[in-house]
N, C-alpha and C. Protein backbone atom coordinates (compact mmCIF):
# COMPACT_ATOMS: atom_id res chain seq x y z
N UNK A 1 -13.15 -12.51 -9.57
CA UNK A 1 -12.36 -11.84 -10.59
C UNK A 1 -11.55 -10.72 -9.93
N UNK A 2 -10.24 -10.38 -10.56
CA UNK A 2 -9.17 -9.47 -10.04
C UNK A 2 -9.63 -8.61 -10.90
N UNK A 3 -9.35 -7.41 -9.56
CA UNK A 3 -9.60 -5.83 -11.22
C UNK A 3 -8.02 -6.11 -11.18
N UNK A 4 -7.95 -4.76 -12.03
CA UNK A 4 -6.35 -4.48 -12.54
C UNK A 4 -5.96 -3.40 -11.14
N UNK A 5 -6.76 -2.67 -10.68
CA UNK A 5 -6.06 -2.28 -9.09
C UNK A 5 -5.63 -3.14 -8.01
N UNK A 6 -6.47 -4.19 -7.95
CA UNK A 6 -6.21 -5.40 -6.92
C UNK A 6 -4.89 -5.97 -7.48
N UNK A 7 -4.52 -6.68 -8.80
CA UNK A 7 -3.63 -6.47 -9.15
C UNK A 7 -2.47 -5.60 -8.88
N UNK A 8 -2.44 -4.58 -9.65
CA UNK A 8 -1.46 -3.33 -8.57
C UNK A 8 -1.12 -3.73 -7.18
N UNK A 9 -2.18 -3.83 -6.51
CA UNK A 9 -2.14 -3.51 -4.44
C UNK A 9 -1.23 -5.50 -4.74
N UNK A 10 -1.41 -5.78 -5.66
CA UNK A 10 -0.69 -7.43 -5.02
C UNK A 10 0.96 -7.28 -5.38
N UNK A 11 1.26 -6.59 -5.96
CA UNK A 11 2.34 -6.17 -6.20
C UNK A 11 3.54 -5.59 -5.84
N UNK A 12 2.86 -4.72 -4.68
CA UNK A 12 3.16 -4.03 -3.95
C UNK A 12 3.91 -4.51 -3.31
N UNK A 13 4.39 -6.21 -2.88
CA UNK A 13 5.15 -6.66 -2.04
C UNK A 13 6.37 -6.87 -2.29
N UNK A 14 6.36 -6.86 -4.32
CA UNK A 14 7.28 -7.34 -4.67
C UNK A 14 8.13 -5.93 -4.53
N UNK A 15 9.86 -6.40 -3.47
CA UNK A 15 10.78 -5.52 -3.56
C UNK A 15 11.76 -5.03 -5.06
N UNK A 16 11.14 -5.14 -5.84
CA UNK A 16 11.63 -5.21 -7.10
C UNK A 16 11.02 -3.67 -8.01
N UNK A 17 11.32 -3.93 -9.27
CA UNK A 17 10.53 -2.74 -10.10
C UNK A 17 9.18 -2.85 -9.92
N UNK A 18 8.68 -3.93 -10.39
CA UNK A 18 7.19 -3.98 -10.30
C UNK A 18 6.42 -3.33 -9.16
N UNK A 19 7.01 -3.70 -7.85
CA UNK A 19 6.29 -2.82 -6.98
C UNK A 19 6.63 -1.08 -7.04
N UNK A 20 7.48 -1.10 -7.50
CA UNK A 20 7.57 0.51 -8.33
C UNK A 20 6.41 0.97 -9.09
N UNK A 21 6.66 0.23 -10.18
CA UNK A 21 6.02 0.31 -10.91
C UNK A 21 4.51 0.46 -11.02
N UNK A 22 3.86 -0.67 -9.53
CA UNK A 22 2.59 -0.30 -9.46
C UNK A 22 2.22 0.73 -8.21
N UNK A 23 3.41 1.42 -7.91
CA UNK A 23 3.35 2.19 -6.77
C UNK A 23 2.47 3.14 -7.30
N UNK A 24 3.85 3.27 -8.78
CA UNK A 24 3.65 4.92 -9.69
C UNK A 24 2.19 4.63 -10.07
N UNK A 25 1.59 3.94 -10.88
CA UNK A 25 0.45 4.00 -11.55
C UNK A 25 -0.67 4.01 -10.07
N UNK A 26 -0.35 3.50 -9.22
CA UNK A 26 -1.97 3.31 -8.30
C UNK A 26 -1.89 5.43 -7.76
N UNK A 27 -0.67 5.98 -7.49
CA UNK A 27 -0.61 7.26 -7.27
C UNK A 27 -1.07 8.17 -8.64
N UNK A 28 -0.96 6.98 -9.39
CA UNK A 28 -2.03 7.69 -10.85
C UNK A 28 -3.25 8.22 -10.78
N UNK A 29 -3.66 6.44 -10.48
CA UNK A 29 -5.41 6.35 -10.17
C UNK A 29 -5.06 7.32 -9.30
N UNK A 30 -5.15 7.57 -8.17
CA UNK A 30 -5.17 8.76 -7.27
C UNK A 30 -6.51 7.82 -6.41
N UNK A 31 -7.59 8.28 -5.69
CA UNK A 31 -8.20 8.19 -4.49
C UNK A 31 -9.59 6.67 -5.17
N UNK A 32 -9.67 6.47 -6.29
CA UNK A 32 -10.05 5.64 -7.05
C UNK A 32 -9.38 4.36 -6.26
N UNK A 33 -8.52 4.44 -6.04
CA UNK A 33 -7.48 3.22 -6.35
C UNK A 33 -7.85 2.78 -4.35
N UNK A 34 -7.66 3.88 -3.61
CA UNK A 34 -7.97 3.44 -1.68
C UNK A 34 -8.87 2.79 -1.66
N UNK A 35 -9.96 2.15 -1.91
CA UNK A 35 -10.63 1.13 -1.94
C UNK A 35 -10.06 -0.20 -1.55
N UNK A 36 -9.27 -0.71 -2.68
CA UNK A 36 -8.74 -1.75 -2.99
C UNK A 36 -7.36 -1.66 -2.34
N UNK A 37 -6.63 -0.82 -2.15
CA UNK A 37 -5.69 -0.54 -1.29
C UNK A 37 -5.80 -1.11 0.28
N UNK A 38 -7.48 -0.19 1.09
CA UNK A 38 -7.70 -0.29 2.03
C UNK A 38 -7.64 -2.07 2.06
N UNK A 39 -8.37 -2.72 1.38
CA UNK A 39 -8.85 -4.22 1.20
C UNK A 39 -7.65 -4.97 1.30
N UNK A 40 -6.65 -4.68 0.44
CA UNK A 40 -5.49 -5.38 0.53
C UNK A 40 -4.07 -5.16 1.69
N UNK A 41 -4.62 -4.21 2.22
CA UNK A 41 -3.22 -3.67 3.13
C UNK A 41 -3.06 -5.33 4.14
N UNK A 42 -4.17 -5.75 4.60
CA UNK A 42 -3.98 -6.96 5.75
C UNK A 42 -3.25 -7.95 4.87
N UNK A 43 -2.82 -8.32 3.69
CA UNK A 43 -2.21 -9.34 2.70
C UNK A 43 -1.30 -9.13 2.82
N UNK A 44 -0.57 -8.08 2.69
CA UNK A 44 0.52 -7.15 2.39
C UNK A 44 1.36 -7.57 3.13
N UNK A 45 2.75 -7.85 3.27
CA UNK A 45 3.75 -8.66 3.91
C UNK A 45 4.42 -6.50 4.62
N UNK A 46 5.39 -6.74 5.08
CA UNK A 46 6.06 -5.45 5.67
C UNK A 46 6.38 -4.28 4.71
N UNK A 47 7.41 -4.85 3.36
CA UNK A 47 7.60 -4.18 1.80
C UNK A 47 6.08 -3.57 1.55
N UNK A 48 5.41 -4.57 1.54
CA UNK A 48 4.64 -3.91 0.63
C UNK A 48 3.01 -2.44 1.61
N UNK A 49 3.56 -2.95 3.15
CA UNK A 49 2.63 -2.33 3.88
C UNK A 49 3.23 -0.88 3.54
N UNK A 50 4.80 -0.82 3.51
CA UNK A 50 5.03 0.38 3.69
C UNK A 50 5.00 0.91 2.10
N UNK A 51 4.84 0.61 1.39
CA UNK A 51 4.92 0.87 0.02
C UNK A 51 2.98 1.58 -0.13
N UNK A 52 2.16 0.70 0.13
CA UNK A 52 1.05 1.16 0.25
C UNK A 52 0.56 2.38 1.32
N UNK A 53 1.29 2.97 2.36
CA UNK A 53 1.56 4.18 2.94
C UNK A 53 1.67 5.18 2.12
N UNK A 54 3.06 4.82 1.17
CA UNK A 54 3.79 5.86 0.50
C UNK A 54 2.10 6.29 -0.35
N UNK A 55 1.68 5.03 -1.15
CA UNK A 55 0.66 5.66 -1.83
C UNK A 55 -0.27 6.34 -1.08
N UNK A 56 -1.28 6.09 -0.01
CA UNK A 56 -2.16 6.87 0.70
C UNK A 56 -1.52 7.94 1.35
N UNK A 57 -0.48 7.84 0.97
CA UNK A 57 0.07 9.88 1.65
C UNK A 57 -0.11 10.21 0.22
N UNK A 58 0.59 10.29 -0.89
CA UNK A 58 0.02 10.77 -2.12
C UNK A 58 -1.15 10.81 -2.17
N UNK A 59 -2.60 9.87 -1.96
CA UNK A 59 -3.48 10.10 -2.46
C UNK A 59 -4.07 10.85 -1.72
N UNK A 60 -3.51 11.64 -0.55
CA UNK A 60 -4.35 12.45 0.50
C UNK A 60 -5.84 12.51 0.74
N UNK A 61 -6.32 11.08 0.34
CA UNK A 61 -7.63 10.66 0.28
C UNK A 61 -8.25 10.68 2.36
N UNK A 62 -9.08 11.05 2.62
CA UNK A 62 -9.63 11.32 4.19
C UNK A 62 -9.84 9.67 4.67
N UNK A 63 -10.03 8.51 3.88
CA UNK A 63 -10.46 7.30 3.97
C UNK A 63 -9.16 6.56 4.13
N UNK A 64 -8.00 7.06 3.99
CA UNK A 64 -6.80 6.88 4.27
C UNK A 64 -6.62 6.84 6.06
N UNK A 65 -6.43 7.72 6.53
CA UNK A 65 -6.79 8.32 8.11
C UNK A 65 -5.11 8.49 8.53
N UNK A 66 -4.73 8.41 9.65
CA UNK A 66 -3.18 8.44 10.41
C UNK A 66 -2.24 7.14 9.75
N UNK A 67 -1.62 7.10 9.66
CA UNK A 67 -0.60 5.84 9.64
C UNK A 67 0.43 6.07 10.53
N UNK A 68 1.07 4.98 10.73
CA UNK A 68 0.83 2.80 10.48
C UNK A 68 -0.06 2.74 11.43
N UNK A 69 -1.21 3.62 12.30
CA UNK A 69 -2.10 3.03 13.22
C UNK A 69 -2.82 1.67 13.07
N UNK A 70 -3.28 1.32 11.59
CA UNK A 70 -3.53 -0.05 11.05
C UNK A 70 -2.87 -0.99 10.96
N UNK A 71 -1.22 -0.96 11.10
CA UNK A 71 -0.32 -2.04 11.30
C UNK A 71 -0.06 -2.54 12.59
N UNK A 72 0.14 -3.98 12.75
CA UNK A 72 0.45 -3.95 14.12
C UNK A 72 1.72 -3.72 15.23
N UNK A 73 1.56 -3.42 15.99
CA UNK A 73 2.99 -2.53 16.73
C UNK A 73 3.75 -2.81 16.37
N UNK A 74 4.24 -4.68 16.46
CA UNK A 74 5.30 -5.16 16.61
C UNK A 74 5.71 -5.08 15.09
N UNK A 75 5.04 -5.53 13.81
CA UNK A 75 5.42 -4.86 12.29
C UNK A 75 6.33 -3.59 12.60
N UNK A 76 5.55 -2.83 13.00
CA UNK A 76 6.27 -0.97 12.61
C UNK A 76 7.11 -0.68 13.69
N UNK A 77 7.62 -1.64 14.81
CA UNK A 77 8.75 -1.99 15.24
C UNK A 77 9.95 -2.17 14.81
N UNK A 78 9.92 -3.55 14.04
CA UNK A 78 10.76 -4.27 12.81
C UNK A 78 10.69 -3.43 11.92
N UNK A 79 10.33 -3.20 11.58
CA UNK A 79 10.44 -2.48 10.31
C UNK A 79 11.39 -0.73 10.44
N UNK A 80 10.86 -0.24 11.79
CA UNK A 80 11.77 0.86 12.12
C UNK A 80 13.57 0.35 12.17
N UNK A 81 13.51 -0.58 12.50
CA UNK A 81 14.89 -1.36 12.58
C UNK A 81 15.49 -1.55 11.39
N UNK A 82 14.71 -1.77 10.43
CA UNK A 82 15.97 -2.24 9.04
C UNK A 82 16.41 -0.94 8.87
């Protein structure tokens, strides 16, 4: 079964409102929500890795830690490029 945060974190990829949309509400939940965040970041296509950043800097949760150290080089390579 999906909670409704896992939900949210799947969303996250979409470059559209929705991943807005569940940006705003998971920075709702606030440190509740890094759990399922942490769980889903490896799913997460490039959009949505960096979208899930944006949230763990808001949630200034300690279980968060440095970022993109969890992404792999060559991702936060490409991605410095667009």
């Amino acid at each position: 079964m999906t909670t409704h945060i896992e939900r949210l974190v799947q969303r996250l990829d979409d470059s559209t409102d929705p991943s807005y949309d569940a940006r705003a509400e998971l920075i709702g939940i606030g440190p509740d929500a890094v759990p399922a965040l942490i769980d889903g970041l490896p799913s997460l296509g490039g959009f949505g890795q960096l979208t899930a950043i944006e949230v763990f800097e808001e949630a200034a949760d300690p279980r968060c830690g440095p970022f993109p150290t969890c992404l792999p080089p060559t991702s936060c390579q490409a991605r410095r490029r667009e």
